[in-house]
C-alpha atoms as a PDB file:
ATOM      1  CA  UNK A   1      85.024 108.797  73.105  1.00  0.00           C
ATOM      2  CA  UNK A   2      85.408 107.686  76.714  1.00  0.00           C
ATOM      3  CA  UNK A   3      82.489 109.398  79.087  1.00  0.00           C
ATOM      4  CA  UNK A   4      82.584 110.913  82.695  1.00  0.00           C
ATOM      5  CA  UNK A   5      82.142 107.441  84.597  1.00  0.00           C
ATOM      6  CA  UNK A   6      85.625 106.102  82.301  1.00  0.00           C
ATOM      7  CA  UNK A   7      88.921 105.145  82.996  1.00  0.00           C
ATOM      8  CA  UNK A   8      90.940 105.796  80.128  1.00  0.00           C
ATOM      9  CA  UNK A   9      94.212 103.650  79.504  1.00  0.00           C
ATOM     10  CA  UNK A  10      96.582 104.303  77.358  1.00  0.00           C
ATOM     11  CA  UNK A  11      99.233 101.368  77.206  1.00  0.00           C
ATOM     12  CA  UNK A  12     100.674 101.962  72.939  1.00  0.00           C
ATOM     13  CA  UNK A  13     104.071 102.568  71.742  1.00  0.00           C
ATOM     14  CA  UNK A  14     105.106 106.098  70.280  1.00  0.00           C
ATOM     15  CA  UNK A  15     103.901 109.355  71.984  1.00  0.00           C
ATOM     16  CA  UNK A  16     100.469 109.970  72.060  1.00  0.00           C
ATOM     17  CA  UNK A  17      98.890 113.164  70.848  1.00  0.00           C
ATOM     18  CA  UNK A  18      95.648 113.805  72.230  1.00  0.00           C
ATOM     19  CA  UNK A  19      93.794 116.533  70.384  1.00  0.00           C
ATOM     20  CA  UNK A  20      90.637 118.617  71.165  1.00  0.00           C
ATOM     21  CA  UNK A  21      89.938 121.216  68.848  1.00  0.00           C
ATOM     22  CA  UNK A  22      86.399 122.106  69.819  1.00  0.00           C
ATOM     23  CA  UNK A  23      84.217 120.758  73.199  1.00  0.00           C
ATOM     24  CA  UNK A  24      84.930 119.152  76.059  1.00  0.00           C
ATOM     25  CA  UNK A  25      85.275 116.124  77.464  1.00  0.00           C
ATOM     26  CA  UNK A  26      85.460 114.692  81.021  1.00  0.00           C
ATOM     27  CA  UNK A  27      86.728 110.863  82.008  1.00  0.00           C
ATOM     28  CA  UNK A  28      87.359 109.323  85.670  1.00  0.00           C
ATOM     29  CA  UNK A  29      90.773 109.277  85.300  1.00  0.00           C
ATOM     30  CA  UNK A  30      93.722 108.670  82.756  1.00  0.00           C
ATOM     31  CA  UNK A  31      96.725 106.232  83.134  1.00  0.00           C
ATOM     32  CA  UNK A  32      99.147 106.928  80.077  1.00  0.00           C
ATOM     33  CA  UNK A  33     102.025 104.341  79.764  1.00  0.00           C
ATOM     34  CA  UNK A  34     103.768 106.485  77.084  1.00  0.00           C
ATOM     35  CA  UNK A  35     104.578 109.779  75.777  1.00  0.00           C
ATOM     36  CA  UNK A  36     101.403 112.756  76.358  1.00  0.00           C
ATOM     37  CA  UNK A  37     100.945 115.873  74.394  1.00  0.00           C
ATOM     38  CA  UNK A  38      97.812 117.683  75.322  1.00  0.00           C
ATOM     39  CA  UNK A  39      97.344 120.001  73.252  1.00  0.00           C
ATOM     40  CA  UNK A  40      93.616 121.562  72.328  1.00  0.00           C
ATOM     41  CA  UNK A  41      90.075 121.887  73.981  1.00  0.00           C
ATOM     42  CA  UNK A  42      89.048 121.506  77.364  1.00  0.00           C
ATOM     43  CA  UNK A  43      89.256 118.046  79.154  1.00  0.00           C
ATOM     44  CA  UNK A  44      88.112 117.353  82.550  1.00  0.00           C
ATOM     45  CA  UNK A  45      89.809 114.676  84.754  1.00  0.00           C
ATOM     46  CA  UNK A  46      87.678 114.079  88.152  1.00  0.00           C
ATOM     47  CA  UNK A  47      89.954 111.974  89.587  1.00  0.00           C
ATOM     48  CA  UNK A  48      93.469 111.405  88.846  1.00  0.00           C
ATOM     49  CA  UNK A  49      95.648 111.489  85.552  1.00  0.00           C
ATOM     50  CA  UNK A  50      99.658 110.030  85.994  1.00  0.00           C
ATOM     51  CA  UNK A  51     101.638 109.904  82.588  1.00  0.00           C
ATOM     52  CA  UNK A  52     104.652 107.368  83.024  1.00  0.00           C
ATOM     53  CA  UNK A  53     106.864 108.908  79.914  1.00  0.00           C
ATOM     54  CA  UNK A  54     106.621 112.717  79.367  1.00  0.00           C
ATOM     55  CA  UNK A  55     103.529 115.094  79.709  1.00  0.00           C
ATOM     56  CA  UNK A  56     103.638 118.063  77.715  1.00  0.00           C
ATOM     57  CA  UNK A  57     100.394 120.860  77.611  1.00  0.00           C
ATOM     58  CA  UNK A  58     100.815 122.339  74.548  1.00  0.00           C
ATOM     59  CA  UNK A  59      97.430 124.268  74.602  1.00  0.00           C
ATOM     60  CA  UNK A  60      93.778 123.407  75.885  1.00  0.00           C
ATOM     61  CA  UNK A  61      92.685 123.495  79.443  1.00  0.00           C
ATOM     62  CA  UNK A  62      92.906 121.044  81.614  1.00  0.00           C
ATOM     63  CA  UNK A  63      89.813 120.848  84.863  1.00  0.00           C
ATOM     64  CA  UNK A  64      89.988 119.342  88.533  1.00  0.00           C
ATOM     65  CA  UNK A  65      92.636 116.838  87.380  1.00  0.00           C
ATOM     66  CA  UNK A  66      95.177 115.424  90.390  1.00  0.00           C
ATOM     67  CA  UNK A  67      98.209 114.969  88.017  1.00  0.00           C
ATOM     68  CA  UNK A  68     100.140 112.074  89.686  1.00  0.00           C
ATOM     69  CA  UNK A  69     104.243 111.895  88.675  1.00  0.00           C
ATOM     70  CA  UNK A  70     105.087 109.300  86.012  1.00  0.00           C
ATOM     71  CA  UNK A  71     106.390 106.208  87.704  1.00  0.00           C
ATOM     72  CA  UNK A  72     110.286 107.139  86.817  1.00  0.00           C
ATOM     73  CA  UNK A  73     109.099 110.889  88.179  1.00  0.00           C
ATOM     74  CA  UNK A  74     108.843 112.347  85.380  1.00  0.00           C
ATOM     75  CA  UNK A  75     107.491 116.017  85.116  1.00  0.00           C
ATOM     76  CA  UNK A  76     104.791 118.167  83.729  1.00  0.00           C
ATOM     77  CA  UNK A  77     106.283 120.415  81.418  1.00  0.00           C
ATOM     78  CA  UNK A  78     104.338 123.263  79.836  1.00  0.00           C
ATOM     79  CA  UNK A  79     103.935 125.381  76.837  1.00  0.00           C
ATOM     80  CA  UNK A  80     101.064 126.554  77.011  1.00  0.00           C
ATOM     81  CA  UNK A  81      97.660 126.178  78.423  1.00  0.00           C
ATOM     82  CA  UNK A  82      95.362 126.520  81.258  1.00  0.00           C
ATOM     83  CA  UNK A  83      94.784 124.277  84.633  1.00  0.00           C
ATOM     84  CA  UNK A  84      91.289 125.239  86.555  1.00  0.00           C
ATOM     85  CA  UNK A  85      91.426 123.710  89.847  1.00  0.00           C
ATOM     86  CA  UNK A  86      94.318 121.311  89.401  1.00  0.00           C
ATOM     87  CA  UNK A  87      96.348 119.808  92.096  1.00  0.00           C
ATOM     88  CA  UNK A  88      99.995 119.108  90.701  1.00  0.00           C
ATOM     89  CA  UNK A  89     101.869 116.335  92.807  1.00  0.00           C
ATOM     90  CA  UNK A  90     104.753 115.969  90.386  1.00  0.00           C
ATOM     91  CA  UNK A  91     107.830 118.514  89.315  1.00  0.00           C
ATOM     92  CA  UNK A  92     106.014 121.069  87.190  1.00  0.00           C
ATOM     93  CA  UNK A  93     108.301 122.757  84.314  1.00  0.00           C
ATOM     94  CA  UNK A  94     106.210 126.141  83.112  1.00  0.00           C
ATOM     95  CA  UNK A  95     109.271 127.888  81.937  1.00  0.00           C
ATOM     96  CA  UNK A  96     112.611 125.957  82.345  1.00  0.00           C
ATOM     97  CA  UNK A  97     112.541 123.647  79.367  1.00  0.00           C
ATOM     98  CA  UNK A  98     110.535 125.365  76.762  1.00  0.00           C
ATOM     99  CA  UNK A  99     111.408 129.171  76.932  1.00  0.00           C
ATOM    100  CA  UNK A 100     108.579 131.787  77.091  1.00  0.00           C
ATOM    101  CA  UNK A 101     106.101 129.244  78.367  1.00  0.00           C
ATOM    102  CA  UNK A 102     102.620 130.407  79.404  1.00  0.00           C
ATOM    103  CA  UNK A 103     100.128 128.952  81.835  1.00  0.00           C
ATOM    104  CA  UNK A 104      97.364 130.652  82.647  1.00  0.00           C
ATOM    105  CA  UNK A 105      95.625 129.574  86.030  1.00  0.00           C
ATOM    106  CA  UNK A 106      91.526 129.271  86.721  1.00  0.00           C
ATOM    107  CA  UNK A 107      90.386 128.441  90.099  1.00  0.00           C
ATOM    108  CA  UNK A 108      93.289 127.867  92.044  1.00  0.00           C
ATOM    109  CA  UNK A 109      96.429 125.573  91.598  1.00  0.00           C
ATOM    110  CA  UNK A 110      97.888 123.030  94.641  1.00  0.00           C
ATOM    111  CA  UNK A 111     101.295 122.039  94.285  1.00  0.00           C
ATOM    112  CA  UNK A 112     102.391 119.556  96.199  1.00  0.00           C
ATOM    113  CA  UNK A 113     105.417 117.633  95.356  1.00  0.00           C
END
């Protein structure tokens, strides 16, 4: 598992379901080439995270992330989850596409698309 000092690439076919039933987990930053489904624990992104095919929180909390928009501006959408201090400069979708979506907010939330 990647530590706090890592960038974490993720450049394979398919979407990619990252899981984290229990803990957390911090990395520098995260550069996703393909589909993202967050979906458990707690993961904390100190610098930036950019997903370049589809980001989905499905559960978990994300921390003090700077989501970036995918590089054909692609959205966050949300299900479900949590963002503690995260700055959003993308579209985010907590409602639209997935009806009765929930996002609970820690800490404050920047938007700035």
């Amino acid at each position: 598992m990647p530590g706090p000092g890592d960038d974490v690439v993720i450049d394979r076919p398919g979407t990619i379901i990252v899981t984290n039933s229990s803990g957390f987990h911090s990395v520098k930053s995260v550069l996703c080439q393909e589909g993202f489904v967050f979906s458990g624990g707690s993961l904390t992104v100190s610098n930036t995270m950019q997903v370049n095919n589809g980001f989905v929180l499905a559960g978990g909390t994300l921390v003090h992330a700077t989501v970036l928009p995918g590089t054909n501006g692609q959205r966050i959408v949300v299900a479900s989850g949590i963002f503690d201090g995260v700055t959003v400069n993308s579209d985010l979708d907590a409602g639209n596409a997935i009806n009765g979506a929930s996002l609970q907010l820690l800490n404050g939330l920047i938007l700035s698309a």
